[in-house]
PDB file of N, CA and C in Angstrom:
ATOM      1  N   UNK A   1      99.022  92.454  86.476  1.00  0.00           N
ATOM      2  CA  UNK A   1      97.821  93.114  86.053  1.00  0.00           C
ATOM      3  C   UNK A   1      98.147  94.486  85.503  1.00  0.00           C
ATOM      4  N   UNK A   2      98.350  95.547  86.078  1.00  0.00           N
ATOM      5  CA  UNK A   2      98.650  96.828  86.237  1.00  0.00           C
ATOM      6  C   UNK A   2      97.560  97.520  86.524  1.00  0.00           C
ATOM      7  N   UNK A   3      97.970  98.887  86.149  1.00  0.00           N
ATOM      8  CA  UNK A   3      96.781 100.156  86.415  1.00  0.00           C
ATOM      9  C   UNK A   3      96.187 100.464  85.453  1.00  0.00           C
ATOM     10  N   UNK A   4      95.402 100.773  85.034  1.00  0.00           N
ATOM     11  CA  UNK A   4      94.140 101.271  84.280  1.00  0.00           C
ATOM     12  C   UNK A   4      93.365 102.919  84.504  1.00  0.00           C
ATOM     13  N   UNK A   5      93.328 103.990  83.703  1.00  0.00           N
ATOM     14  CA  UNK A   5      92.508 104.999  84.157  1.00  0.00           C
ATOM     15  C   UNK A   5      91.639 105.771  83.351  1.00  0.00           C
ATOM     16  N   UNK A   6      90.786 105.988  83.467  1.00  0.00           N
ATOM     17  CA  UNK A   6      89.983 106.995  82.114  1.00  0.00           C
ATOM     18  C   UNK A   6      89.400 105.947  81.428  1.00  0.00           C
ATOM     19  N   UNK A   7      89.152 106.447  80.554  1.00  0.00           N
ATOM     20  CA  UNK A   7      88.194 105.200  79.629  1.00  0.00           C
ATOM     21  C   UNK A   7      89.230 103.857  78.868  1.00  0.00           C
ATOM     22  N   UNK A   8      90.309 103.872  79.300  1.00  0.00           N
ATOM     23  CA  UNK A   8      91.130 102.921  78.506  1.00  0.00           C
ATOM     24  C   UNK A   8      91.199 101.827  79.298  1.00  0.00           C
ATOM     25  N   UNK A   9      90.250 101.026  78.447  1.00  0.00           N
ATOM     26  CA  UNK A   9      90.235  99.037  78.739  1.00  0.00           C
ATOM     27  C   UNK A   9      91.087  98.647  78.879  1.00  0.00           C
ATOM     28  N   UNK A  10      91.279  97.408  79.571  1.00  0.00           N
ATOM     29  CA  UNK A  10      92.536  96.548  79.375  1.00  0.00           C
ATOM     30  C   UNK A  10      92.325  95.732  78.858  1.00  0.00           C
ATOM     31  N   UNK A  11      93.008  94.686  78.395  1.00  0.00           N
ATOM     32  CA  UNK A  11      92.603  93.455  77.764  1.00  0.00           C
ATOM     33  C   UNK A  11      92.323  92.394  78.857  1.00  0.00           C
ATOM     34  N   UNK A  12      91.233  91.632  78.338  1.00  0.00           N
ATOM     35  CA  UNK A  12      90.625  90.453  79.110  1.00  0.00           C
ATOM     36  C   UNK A  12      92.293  89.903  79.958  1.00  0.00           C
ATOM     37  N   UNK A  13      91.414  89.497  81.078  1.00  0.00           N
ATOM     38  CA  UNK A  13      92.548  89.035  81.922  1.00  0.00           C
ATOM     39  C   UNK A  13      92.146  87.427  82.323  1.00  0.00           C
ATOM     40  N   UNK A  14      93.181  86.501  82.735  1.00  0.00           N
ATOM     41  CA  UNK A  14      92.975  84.977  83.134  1.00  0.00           C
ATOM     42  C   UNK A  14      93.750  84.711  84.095  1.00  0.00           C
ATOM     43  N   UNK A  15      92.797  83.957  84.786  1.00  0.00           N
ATOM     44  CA  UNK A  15      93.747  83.616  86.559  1.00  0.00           C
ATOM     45  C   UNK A  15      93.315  82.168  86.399  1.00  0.00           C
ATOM     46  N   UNK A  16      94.411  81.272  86.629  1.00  0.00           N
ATOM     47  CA  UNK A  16      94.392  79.939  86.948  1.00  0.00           C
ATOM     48  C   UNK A  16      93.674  79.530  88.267  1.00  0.00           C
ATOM     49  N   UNK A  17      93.622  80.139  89.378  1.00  0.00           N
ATOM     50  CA  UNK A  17      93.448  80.490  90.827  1.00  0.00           C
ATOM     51  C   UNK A  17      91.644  80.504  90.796  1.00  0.00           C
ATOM     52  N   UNK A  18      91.795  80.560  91.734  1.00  0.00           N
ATOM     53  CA  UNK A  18      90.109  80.424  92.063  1.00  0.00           C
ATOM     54  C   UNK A  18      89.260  81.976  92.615  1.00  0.00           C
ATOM     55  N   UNK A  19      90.788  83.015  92.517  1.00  0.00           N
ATOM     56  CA  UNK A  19      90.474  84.446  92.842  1.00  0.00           C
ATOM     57  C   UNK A  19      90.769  85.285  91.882  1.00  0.00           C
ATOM     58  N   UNK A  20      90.674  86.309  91.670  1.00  0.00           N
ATOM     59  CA  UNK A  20      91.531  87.776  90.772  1.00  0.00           C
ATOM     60  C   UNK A  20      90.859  88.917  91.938  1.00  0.00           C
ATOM     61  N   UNK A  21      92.256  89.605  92.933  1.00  0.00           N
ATOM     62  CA  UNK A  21      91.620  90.568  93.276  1.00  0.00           C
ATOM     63  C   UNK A  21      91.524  92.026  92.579  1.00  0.00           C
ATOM     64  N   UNK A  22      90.546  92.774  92.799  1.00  0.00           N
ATOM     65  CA  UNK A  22      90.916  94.189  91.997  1.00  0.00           C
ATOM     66  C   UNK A  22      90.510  95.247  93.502  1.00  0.00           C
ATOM     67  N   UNK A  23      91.205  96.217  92.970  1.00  0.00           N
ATOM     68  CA  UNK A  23      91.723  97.408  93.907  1.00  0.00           C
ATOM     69  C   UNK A  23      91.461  98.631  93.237  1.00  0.00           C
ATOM     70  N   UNK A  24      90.167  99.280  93.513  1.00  0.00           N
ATOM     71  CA  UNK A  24      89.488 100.394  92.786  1.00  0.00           C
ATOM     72  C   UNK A  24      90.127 101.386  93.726  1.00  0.00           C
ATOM     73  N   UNK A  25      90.500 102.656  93.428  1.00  0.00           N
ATOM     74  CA  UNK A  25      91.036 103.691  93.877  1.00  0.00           C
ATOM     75  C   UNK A  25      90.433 105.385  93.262  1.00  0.00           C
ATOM     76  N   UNK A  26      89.873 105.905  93.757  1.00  0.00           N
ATOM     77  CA  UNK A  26      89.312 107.156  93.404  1.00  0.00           C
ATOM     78  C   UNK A  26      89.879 108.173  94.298  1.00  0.00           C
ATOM     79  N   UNK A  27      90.465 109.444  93.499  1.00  0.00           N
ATOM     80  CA  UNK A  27      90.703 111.147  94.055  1.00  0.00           C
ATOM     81  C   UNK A  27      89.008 111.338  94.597  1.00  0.00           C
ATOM     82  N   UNK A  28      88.090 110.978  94.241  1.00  0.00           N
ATOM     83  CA  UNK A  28      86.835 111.788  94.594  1.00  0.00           C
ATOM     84  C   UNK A  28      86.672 113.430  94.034  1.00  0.00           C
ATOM     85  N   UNK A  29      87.687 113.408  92.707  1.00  0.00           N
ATOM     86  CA  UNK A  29      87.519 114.927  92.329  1.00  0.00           C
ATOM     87  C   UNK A  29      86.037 114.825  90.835  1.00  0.00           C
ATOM     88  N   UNK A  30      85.970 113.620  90.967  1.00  0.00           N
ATOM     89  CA  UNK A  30      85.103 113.241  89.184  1.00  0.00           C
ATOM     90  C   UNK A  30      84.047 112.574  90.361  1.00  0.00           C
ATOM     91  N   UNK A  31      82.950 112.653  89.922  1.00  0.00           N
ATOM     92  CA  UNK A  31      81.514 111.894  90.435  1.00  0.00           C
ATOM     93  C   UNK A  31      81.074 111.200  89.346  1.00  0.00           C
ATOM     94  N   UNK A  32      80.850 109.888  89.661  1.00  0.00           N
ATOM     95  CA  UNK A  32      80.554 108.886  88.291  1.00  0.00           C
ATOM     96  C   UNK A  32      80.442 107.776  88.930  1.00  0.00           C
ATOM     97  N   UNK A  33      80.098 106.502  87.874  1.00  0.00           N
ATOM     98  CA  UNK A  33      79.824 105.110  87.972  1.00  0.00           C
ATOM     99  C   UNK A  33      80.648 104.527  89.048  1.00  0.00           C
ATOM    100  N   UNK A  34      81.979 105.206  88.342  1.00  0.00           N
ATOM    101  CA  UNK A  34      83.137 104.036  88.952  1.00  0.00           C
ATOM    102  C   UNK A  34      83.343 102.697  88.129  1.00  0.00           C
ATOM    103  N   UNK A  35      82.977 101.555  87.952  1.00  0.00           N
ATOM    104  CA  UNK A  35      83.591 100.725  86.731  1.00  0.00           C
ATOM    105  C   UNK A  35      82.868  99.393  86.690  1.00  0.00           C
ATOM    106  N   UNK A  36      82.938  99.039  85.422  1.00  0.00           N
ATOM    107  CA  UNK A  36      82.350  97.247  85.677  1.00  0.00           C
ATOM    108  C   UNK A  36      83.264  96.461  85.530  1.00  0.00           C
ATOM    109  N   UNK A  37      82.614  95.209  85.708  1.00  0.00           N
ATOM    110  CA  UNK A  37      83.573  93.900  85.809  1.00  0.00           C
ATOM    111  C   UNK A  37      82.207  92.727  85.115  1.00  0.00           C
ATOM    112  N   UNK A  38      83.129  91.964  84.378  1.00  0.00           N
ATOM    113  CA  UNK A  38      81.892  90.829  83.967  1.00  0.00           C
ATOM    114  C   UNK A  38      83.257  89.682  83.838  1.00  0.00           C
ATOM    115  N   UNK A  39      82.538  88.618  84.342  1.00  0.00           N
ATOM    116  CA  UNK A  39      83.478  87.071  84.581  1.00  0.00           C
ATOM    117  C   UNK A  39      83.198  85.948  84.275  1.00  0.00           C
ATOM    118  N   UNK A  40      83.494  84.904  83.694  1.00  0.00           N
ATOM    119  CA  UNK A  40      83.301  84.077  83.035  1.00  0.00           C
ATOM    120  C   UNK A  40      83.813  82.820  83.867  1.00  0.00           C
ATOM    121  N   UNK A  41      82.990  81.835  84.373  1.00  0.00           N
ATOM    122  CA  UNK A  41      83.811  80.549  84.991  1.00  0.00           C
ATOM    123  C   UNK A  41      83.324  79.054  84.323  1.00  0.00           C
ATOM    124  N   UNK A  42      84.631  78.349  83.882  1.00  0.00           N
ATOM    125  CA  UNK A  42      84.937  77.503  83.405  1.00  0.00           C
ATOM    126  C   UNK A  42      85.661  76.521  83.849  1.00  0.00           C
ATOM    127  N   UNK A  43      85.281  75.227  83.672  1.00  0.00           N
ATOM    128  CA  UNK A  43      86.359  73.796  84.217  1.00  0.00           C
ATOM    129  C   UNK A  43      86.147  72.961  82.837  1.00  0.00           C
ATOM    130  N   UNK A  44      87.338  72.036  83.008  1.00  0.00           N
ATOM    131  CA  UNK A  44      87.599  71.289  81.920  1.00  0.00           C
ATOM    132  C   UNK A  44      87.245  70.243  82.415  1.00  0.00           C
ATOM    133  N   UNK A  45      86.622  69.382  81.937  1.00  0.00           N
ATOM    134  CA  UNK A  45      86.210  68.383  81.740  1.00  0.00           C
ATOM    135  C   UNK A  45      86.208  66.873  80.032  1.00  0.00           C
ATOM    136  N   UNK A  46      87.132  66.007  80.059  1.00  0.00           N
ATOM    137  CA  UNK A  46      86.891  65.215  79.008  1.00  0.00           C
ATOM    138  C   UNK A  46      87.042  65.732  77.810  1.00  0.00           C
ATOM    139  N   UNK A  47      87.996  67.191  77.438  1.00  0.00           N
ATOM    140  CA  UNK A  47      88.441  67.667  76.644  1.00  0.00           C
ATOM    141  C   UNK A  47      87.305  68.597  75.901  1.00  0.00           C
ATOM    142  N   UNK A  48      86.842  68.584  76.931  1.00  0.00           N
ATOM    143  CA  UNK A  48      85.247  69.586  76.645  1.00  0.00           C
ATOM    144  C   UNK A  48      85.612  70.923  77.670  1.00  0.00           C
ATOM    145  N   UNK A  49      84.863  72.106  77.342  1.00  0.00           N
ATOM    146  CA  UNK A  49      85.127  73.302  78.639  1.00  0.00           C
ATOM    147  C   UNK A  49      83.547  73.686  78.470  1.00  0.00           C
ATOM    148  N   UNK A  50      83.316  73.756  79.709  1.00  0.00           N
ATOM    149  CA  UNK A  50      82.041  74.183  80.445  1.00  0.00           C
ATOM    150  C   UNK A  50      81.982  75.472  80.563  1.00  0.00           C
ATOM    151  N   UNK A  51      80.808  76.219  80.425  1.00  0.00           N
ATOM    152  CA  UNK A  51      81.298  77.555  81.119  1.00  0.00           C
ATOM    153  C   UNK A  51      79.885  78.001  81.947  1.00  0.00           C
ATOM    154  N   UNK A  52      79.903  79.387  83.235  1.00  0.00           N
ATOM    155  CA  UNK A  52      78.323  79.524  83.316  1.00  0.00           C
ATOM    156  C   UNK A  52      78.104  80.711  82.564  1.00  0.00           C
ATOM    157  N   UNK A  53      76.938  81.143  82.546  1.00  0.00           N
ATOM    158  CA  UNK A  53      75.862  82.560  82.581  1.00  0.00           C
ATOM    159  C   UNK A  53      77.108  83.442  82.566  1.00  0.00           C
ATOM    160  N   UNK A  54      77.263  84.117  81.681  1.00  0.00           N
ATOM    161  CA  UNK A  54      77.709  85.523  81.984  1.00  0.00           C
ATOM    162  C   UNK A  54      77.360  86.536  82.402  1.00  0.00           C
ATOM    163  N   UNK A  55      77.768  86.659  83.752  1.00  0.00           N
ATOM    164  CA  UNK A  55      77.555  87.579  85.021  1.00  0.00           C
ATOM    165  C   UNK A  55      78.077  89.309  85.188  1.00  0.00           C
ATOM    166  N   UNK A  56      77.124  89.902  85.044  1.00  0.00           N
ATOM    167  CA  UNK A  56      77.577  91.405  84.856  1.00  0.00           C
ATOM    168  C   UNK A  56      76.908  92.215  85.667  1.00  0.00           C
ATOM    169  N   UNK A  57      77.760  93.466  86.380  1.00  0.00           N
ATOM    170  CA  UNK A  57      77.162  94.584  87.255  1.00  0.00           C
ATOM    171  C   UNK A  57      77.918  95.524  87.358  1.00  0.00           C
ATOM    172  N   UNK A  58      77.764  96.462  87.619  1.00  0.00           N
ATOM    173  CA  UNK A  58      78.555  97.861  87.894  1.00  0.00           C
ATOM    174  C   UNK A  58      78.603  97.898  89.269  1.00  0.00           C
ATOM    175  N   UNK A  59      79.650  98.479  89.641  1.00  0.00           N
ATOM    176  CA  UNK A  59      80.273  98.425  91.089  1.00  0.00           C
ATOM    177  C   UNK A  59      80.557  99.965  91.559  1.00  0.00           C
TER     178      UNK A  59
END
């Protein structure tokens, strides 16, 4: 994965696994949002891919 800080995105990430953990870490010297996350779940099926609702919130 790596680290991430400030306004610089990472690029979309993909886990085969049925998890991706993330590990938010704050100095507490900046007061703010803190960050979002939005996830996408998909299974293959018959050479077709399913996907649901794209799910979004700030954390």
């Amino acid at each position: 994965m790596g680290r991430y800080c400030g306004n610089n995105l990472p690029a979309p990430m993909t886990t085969s696994g049925n998890m991706l953990y993330v590990k938010f870490v704050s100095d507490s010297t900046v007061s703010s949002a803190g960050f979002r996350a939005t996830w996408d779940v998909g299974c293959k099926l018959a050479g077709a891919v399913f996907h649901s609702f794209f799910i979004e919130d700030i954390y």
